[in-house]
N, C-alpha and C. Protein backbone atom coordinates (compact mmCIF):
# COMPACT_ATOMS: atom_id res chain seq x y z
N UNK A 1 -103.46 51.11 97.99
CA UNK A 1 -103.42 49.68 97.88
C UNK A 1 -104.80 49.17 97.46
N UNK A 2 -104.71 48.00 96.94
CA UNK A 2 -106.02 47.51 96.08
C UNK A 2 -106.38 46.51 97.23
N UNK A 3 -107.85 46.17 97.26
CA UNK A 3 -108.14 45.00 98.55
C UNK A 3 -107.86 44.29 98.44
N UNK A 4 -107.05 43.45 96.81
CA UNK A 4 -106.35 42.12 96.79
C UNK A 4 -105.21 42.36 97.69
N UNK A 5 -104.78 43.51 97.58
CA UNK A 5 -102.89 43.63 98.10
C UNK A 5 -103.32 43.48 99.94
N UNK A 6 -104.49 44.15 100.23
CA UNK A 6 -104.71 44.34 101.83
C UNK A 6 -104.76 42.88 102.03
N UNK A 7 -105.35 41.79 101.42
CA UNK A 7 -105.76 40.75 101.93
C UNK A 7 -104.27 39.57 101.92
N UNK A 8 -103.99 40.01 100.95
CA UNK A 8 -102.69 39.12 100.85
C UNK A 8 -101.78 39.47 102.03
N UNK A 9 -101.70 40.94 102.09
CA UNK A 9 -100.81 41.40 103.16
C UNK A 9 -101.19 40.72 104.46
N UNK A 10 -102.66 41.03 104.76
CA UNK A 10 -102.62 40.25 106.05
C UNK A 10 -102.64 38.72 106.22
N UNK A 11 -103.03 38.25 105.16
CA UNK A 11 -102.66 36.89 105.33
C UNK A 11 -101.13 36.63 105.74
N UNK A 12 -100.26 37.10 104.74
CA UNK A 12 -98.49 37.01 105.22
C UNK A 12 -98.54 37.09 106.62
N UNK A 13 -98.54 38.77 106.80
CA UNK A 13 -98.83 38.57 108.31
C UNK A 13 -99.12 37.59 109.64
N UNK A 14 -100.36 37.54 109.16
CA UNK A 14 -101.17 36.42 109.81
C UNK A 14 -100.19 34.76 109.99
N UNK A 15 -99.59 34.67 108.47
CA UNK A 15 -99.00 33.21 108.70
C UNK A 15 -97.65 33.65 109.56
N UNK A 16 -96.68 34.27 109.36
CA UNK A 16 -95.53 35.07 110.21
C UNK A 16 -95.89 34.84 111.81
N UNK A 17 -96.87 35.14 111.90
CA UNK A 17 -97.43 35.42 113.44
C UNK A 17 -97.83 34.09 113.67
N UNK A 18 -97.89 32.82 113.28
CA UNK A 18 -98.49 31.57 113.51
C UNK A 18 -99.56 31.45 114.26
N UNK A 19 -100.55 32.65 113.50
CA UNK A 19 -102.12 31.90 113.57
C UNK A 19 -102.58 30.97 112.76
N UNK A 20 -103.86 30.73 113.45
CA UNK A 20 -104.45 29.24 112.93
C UNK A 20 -105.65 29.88 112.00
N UNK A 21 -106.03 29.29 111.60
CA UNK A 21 -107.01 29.37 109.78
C UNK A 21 -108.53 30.84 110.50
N UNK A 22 -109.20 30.48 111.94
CA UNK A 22 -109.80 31.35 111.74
C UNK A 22 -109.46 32.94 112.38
N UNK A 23 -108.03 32.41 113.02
CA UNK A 23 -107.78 34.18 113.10
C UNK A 23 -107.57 34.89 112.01
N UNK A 24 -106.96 33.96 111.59
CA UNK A 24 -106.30 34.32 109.92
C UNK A 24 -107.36 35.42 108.81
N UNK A 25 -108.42 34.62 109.07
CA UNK A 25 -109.75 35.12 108.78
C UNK A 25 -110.45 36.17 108.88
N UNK A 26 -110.31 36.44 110.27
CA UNK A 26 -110.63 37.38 111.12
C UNK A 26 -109.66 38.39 110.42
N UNK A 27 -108.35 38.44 110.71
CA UNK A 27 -107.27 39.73 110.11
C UNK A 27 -107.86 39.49 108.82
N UNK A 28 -108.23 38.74 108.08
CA UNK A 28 -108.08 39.41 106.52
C UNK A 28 -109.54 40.02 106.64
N UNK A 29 -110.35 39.84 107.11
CA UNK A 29 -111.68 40.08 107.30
C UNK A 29 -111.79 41.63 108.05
N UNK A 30 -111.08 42.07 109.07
CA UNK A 30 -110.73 42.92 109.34
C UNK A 30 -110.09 43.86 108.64
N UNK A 31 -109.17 43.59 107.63
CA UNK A 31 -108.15 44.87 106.72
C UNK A 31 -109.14 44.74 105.57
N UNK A 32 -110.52 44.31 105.23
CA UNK A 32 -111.46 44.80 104.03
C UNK A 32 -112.25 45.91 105.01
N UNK A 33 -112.67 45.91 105.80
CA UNK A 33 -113.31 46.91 106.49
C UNK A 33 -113.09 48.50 105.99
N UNK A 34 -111.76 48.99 105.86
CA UNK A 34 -112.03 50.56 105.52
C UNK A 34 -112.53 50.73 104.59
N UNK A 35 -112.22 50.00 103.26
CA UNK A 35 -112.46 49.72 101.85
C UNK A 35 -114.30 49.33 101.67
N UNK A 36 -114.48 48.79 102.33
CA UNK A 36 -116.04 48.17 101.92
C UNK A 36 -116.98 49.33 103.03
N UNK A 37 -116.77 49.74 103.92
CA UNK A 37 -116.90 51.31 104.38
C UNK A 37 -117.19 52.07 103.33
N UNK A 38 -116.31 52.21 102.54
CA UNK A 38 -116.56 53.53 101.73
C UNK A 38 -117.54 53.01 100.62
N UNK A 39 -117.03 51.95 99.89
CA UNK A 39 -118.10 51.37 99.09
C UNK A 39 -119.60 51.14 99.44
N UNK A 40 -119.65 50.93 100.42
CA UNK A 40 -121.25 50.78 100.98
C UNK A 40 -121.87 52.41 100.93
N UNK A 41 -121.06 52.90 101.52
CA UNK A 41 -121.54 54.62 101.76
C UNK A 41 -121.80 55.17 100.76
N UNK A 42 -120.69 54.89 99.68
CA UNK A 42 -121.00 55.40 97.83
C UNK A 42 -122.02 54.96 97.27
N UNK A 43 -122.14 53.67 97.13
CA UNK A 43 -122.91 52.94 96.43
C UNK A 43 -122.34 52.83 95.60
N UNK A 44 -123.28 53.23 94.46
CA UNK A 44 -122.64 52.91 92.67
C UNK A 44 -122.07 54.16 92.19
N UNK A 45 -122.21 55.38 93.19
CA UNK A 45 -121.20 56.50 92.51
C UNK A 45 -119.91 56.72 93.28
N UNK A 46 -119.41 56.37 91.59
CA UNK A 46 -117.66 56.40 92.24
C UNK A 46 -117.08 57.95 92.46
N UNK A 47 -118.10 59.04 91.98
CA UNK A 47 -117.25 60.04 92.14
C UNK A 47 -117.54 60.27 93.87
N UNK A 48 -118.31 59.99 94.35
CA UNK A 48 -118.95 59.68 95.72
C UNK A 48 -117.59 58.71 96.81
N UNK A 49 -117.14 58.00 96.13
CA UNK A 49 -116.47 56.97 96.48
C UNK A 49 -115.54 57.47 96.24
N UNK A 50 -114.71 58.47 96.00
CA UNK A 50 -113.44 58.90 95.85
C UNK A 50 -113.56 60.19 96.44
N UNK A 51 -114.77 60.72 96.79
CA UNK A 51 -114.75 62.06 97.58
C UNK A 51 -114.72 61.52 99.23
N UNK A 52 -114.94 60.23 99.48
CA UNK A 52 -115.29 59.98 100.64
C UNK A 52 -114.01 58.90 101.49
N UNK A 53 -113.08 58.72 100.14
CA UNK A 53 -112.64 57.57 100.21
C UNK A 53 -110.83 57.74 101.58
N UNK A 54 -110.81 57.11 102.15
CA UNK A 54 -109.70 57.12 103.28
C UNK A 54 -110.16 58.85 103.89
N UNK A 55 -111.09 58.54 104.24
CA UNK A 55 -111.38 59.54 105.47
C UNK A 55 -111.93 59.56 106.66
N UNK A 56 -112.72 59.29 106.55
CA UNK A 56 -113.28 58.40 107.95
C UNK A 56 -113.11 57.11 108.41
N UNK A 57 -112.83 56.11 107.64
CA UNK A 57 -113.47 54.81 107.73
C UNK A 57 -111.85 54.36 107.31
N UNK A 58 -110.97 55.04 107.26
CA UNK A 58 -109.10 55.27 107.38
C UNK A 58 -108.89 56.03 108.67
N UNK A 59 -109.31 56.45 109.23
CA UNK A 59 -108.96 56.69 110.69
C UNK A 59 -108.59 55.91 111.28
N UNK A 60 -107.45 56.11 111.75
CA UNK A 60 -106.83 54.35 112.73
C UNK A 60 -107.33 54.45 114.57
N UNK A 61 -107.41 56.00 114.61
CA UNK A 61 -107.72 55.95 115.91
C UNK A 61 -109.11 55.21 116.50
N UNK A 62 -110.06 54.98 116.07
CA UNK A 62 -111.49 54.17 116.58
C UNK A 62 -111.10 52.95 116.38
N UNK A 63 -110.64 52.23 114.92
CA UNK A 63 -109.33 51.06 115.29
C UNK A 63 -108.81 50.64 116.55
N UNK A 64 -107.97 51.39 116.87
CA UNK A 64 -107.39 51.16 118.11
C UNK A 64 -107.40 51.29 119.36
N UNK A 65 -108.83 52.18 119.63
CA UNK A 65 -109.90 52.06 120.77
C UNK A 65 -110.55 50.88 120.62
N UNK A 66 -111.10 50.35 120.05
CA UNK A 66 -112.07 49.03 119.85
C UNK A 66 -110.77 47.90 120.00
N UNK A 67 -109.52 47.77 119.72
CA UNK A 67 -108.68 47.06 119.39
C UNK A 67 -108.40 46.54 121.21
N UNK A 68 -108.24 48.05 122.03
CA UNK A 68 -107.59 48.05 123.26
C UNK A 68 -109.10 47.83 124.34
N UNK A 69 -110.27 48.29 123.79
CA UNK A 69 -111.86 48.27 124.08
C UNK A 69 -111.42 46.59 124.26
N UNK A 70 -111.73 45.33 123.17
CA UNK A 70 -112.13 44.09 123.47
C UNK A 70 -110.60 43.39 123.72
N UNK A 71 -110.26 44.00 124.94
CA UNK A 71 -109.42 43.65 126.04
C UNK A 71 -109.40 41.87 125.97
N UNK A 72 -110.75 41.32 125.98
CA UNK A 72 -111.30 40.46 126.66
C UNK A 72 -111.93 39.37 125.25
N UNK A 73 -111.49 39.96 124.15
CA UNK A 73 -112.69 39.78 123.40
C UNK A 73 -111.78 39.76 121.88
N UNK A 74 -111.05 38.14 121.54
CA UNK A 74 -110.04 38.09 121.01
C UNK A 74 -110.70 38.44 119.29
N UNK A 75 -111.65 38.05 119.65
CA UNK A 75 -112.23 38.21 117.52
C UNK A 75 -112.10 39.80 117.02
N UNK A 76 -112.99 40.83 118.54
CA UNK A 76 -112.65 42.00 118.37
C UNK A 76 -110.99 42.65 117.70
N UNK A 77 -110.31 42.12 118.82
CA UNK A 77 -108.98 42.66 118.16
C UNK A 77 -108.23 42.06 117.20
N UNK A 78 -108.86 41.04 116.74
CA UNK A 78 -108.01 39.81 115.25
C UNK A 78 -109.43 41.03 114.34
N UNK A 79 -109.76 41.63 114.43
CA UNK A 79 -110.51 42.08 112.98
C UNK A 79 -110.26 43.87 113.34
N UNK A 80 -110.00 44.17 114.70
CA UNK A 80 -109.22 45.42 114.49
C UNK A 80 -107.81 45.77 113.94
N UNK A 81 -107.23 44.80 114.39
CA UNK A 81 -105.59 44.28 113.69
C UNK A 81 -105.73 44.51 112.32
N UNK A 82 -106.30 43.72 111.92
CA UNK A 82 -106.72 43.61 110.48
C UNK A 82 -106.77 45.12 109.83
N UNK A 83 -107.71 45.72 110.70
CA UNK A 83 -107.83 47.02 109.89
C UNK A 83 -106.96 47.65 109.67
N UNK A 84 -106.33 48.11 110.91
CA UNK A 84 -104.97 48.79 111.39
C UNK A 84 -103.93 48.36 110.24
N UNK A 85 -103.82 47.17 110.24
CA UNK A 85 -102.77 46.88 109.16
C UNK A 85 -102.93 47.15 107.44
N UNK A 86 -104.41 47.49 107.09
CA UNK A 86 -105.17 47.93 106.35
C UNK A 86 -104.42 49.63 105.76
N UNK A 87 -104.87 50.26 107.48
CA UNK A 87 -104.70 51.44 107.33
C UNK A 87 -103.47 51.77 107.69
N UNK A 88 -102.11 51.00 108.01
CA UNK A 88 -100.81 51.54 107.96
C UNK A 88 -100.22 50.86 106.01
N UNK A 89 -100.51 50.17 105.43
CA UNK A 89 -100.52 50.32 104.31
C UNK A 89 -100.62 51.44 103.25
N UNK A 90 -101.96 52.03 103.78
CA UNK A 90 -102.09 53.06 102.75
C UNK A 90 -101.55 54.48 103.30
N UNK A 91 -101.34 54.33 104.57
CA UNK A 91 -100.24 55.42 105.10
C UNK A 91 -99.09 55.22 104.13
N UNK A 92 -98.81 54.09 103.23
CA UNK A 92 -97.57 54.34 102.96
C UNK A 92 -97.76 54.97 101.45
N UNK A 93 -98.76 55.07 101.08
CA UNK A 93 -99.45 55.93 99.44
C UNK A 93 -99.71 57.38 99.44
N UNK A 94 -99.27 57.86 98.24
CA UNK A 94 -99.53 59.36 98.41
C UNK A 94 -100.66 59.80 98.67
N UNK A 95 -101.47 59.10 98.34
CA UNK A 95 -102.95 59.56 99.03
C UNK A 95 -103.33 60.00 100.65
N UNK A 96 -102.37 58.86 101.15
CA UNK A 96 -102.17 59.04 102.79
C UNK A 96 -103.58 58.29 103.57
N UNK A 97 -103.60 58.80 104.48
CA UNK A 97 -104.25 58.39 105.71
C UNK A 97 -104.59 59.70 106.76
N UNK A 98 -106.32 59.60 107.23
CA UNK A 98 -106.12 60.76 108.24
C UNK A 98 -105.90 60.19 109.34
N UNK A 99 -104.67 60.99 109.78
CA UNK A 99 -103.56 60.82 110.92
C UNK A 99 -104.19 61.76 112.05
N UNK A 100 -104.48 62.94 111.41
CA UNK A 100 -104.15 63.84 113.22
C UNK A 100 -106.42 64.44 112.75
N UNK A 101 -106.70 64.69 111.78
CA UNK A 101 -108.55 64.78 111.56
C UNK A 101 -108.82 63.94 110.69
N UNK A 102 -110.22 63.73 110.97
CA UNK A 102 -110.41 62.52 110.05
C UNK A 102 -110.67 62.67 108.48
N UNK A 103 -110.19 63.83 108.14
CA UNK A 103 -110.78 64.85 106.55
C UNK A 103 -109.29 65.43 106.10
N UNK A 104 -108.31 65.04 107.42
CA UNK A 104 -106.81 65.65 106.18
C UNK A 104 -105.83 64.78 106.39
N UNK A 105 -105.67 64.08 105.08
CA UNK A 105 -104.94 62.89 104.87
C UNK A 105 -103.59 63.00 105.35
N UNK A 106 -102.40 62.36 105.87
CA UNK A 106 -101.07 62.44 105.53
C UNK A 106 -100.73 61.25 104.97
N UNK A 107 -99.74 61.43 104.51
CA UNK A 107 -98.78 60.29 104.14
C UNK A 107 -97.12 60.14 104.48
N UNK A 108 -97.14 58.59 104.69
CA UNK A 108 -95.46 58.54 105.22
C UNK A 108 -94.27 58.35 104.15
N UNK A 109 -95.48 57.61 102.86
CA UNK A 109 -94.29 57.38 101.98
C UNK A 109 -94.99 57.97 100.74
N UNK A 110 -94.10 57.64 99.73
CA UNK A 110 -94.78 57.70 98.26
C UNK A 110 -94.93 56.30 97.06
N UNK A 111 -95.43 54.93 97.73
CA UNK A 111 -95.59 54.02 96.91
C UNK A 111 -96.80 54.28 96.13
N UNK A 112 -97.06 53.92 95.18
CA UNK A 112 -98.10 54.19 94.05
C UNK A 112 -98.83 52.78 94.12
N UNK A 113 -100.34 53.18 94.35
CA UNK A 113 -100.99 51.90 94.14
C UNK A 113 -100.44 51.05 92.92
N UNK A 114 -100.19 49.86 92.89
CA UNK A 114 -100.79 49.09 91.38
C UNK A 114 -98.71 49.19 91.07
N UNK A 115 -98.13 49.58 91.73
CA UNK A 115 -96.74 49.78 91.49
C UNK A 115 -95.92 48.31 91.52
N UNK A 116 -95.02 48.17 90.83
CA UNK A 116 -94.18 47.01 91.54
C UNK A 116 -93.53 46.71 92.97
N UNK A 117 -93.35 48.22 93.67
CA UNK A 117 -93.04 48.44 94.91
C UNK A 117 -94.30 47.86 95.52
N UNK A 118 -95.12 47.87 95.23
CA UNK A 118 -96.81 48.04 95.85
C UNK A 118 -96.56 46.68 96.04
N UNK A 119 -96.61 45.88 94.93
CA UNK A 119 -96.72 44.25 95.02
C UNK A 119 -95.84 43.71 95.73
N UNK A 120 -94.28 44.22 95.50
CA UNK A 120 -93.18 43.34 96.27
C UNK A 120 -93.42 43.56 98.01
N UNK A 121 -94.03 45.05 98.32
CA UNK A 121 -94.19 45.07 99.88
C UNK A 121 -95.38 44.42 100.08
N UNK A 122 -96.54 44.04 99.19
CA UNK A 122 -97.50 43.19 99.58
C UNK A 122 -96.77 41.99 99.79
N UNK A 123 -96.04 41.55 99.03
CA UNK A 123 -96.31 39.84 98.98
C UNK A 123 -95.03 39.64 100.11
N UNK A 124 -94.30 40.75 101.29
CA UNK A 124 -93.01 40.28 101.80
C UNK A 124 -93.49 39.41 102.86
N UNK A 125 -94.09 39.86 103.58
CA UNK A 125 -94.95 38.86 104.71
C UNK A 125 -94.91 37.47 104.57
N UNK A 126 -95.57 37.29 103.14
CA UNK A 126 -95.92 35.72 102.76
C UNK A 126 -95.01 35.40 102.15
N UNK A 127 -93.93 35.97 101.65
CA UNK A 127 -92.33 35.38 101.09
C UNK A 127 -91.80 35.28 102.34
N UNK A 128 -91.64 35.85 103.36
CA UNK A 128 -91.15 35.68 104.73
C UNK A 128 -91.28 34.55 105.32
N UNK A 129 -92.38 34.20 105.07
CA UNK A 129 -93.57 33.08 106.15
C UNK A 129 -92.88 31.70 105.20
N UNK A 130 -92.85 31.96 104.07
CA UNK A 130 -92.44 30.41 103.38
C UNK A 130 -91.08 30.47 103.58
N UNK A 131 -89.91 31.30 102.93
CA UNK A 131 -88.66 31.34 103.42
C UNK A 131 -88.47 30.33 104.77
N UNK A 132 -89.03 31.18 105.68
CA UNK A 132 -88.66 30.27 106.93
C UNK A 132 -89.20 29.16 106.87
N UNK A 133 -90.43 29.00 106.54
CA UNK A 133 -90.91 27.63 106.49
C UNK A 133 -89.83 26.70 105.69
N UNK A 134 -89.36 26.71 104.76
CA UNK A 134 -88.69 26.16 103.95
C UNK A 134 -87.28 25.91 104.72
N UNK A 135 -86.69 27.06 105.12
CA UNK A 135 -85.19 26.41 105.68
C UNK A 135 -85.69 26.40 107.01
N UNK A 136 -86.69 26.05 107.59
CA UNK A 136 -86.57 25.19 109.00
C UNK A 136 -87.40 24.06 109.13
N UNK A 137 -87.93 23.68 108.39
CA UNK A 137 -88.51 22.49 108.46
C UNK A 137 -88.40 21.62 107.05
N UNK A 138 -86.69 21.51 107.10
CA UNK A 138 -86.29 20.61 106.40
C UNK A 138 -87.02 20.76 104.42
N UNK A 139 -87.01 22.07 104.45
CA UNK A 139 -88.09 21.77 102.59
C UNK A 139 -88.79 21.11 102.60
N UNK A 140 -90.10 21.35 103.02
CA UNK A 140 -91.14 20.50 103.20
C UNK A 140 -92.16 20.92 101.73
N UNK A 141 -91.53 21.47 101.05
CA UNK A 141 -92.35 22.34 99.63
C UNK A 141 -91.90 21.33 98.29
N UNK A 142 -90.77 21.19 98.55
CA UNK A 142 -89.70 20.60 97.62
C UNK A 142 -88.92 19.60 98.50
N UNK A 143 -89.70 18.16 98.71
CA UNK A 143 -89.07 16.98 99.45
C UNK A 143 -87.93 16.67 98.43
């Protein structure tokens, strides 16, 4: 998935779940995290950035220690969410996700980045979120 598709995704999300503008934030701010991870670590070499890329910083498990960690500590888990939802995305790409070490990827599905599948499961969240918006509060889009 491309970081436009992560961000859109969690926004859908985010509106589905009826948060308010800065959790919202927080999750989309959270699902750039694996992605800008690897980019920082590469720098300007991409062959660097593709040797490094969904391996560490795609691990969901430290995710979800820090997620269950700020118990107490709601920004913590609105930007671990974020990630998590980041990194069950690209669980769904052949590239995968490391699941069981942080150096051997799996994968659950076979969507292809940049695919039409890719886009229509990005954008379901936020087709979801208006749908309902629309037939329950009277078409408020189209008075």
């Amino acid at each position: 998935m491309k970081l436009y598709n992560h961000a859109v995704f969690n926004l859908g999300v985010s509106l589905v779940a009826g948060l308010q503008v800065p959790e919202i934030v927080l999750i989309i701010f959270g699902g750039m995290i694996p992605d800008v991870v690897d980019s920082i670590l590469a720098g300007r070499d991409q062959r660097l950035f593709y040797a490094i890329h969904r391996t560490f910083s795609h691990y969901p498990w430290p995710y979800l220690v820090f997620y269950f960690a700020s118990y107490n500590f709601e920004v913590g888990q609105l930007v671990a969410f974020g990630a998590l939802l980041h990194v069950l995305m690209d669980f769904l790409t052949p590239m995968g996700i490391p699941l069981v070490s942080p150096t051997k990827r799996v994968s659950l599905a076979k969507i292809k980045t940049g695919s039409m599948f890719d886009y229509i499961l990005t954008y379901c969240p936020l087709l979801g979120f208006l749908c309902n918006l629309y037939f329950t509060s009277g078409n408020p889009l189209f008075p």
